[in-house]
Protein backbone atom coordinates (compact mmCIF):
# COMPACT_ATOMS: atom_id res chain seq x y z
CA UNK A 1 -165.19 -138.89 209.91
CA UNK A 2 -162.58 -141.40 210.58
CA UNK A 3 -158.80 -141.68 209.59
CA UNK A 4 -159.23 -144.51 206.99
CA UNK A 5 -162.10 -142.48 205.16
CA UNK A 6 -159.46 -138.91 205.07
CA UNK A 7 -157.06 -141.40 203.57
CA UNK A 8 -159.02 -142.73 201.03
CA UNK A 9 -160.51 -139.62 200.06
CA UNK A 10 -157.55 -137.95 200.12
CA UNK A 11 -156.21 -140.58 197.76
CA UNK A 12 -159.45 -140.59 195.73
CA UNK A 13 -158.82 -136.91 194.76
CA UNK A 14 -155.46 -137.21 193.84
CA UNK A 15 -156.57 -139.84 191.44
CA UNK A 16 -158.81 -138.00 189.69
CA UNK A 17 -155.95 -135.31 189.07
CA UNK A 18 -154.14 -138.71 187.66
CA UNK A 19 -157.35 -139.57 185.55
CA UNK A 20 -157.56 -136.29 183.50
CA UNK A 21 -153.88 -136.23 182.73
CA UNK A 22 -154.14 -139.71 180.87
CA UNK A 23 -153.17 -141.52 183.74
CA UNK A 24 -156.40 -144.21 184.78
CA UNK A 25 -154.79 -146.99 187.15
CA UNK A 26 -154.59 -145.30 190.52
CA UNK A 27 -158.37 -144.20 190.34
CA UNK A 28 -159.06 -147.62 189.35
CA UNK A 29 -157.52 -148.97 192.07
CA UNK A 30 -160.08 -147.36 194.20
CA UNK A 31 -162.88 -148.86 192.51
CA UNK A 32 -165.30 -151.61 193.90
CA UNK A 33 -164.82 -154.37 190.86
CA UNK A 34 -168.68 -155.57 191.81
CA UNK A 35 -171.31 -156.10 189.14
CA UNK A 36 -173.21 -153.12 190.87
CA UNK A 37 -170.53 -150.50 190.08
CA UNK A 38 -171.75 -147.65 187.50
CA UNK A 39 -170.40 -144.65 185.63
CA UNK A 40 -172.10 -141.76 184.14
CA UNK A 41 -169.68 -139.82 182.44
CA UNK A 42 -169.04 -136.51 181.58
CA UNK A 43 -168.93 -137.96 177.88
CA UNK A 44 -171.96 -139.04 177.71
CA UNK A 45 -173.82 -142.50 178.23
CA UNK A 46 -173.12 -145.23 181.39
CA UNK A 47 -171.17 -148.38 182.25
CA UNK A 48 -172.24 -150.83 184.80
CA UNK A 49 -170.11 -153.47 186.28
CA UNK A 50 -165.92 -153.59 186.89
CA UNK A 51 -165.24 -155.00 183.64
CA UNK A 52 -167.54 -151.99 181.34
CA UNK A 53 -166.76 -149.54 184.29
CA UNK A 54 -162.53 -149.98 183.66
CA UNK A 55 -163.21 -149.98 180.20
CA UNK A 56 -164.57 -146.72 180.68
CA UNK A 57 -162.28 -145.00 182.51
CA UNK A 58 -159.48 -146.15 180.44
CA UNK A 59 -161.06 -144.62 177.38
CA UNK A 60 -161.92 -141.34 179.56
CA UNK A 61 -158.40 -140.79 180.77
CA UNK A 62 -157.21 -141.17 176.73
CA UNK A 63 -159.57 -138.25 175.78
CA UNK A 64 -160.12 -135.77 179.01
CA UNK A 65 -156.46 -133.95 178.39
CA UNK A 66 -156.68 -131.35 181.61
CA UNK A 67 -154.70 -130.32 183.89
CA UNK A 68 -154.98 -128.79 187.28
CA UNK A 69 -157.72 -130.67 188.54
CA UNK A 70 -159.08 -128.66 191.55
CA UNK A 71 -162.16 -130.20 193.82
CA UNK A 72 -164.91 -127.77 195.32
CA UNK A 73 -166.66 -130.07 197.76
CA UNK A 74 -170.00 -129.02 198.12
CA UNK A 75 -171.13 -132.01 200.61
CA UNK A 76 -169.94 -135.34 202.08
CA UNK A 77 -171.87 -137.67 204.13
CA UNK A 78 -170.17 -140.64 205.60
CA UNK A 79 -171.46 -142.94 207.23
CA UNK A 80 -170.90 -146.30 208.54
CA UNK A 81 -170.84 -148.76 205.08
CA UNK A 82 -172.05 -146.18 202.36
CA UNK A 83 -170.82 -142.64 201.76
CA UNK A 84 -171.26 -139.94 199.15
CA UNK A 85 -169.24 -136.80 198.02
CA UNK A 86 -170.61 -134.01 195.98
CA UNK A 87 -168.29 -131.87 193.79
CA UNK A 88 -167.72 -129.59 191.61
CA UNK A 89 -164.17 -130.37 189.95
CA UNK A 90 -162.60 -127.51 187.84
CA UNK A 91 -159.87 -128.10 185.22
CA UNK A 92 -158.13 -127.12 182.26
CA UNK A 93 -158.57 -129.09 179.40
CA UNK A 94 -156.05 -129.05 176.24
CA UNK A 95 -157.99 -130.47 173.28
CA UNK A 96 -157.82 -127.66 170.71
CA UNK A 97 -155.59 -124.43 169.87
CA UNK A 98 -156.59 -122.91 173.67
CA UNK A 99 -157.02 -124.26 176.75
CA UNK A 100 -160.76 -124.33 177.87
CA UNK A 101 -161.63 -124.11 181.45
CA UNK A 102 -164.29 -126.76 182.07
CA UNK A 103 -166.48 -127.05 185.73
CA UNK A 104 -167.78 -130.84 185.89
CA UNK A 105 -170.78 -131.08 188.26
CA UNK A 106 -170.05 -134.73 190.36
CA UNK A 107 -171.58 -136.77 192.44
CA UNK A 108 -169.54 -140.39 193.59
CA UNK A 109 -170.93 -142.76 196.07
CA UNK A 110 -169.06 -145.20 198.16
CA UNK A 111 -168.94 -148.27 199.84
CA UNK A 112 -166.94 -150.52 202.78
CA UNK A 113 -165.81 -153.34 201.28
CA UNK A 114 -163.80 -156.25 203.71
CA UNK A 115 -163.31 -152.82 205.83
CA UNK A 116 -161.83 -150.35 202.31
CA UNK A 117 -163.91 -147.94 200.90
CA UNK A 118 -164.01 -148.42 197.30
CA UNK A 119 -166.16 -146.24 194.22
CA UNK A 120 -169.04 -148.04 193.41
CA UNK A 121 -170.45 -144.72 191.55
CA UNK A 122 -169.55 -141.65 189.46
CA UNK A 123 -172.03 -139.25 187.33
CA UNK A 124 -170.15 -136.08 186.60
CA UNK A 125 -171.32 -133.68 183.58
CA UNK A 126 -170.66 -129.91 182.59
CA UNK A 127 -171.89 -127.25 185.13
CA UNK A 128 -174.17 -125.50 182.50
CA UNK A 129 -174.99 -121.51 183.80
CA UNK A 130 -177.81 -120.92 185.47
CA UNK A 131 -180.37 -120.29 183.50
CA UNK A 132 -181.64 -116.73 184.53
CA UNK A 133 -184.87 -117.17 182.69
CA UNK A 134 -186.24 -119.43 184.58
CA UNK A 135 -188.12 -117.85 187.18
CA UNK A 136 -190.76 -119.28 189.92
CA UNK A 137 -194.35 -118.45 189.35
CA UNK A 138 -195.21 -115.49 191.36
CA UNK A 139 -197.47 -117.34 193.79
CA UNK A 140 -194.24 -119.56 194.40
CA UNK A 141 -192.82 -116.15 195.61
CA UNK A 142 -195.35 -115.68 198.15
CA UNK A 143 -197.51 -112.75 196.39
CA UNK A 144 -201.06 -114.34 195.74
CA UNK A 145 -203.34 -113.49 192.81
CA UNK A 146 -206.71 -112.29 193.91
């Protein structure tokens, strides 16, 4: 990975923590303002294009009220015009009489623009548990029935 994407990223990440405190512009900043850009937010529903997407984000950064954003990356792949993250992005949010630990599950995509990388997508929603339940079919576990 180059120097320009650790910047970027770096910066990306620290905008988020800016998002979920109430604070929207420097994540917006990052943002491609094409009519291909899309969110899928943790709120429910989607925006596409700059001027829905902003919208968006300004009305998420009113409501999240967290603090200590922390990002667990699970994978990035970079590579020369398009790039993708996957996270899992861990904060405190302050919206009733106790502070709720909330896990979002997110995945953001990325592209070069005039040689920046801007966000051109977001989906993030709650890590549910796993649900223990569900098991594979016994011939999926390699014991055949005869």
């Amino acid at each position: 990975m180059d120097r320009d994407w650790d910047r970027f990223i770096s910066r990306c990440q620290q905008a988020l923590g800016d998002l979920v405190e109430g604070r929207p512009e420097p994540f917006k900043a990052l943002w491609s303002h094409a009519d291909d850009v899309v969110i899928m937010g943790a709120f429910g529903g989607y925006e596409r294009g700059w001027d829905q997407v902003s919208a968006r984000l300004d009305w998420a950064a009113a409501g999240i009220k967290a603090t200590d954003r922390a990002a667990e990356n699970i994978v990035t792949v970079v590579g020369d015009d398009l790039a993708y993250t996957v996270d899992l992005e861990h904060m405190t949010r302050h919206t009733g009489d106790q502070p709720q630990p909330r896990t979002l599950r997110c995945t953001q995509a990325y592209r070069r623009e005039n040689g920046q990388w801007k966000v051109i997508l977001r989906h993030a929603d709650e890590l549910p548990g796993k649900d223990e339940r569900q098991k594979l079919p016994t011939a999926a576990r390699g014991t055949t029935r005869r």
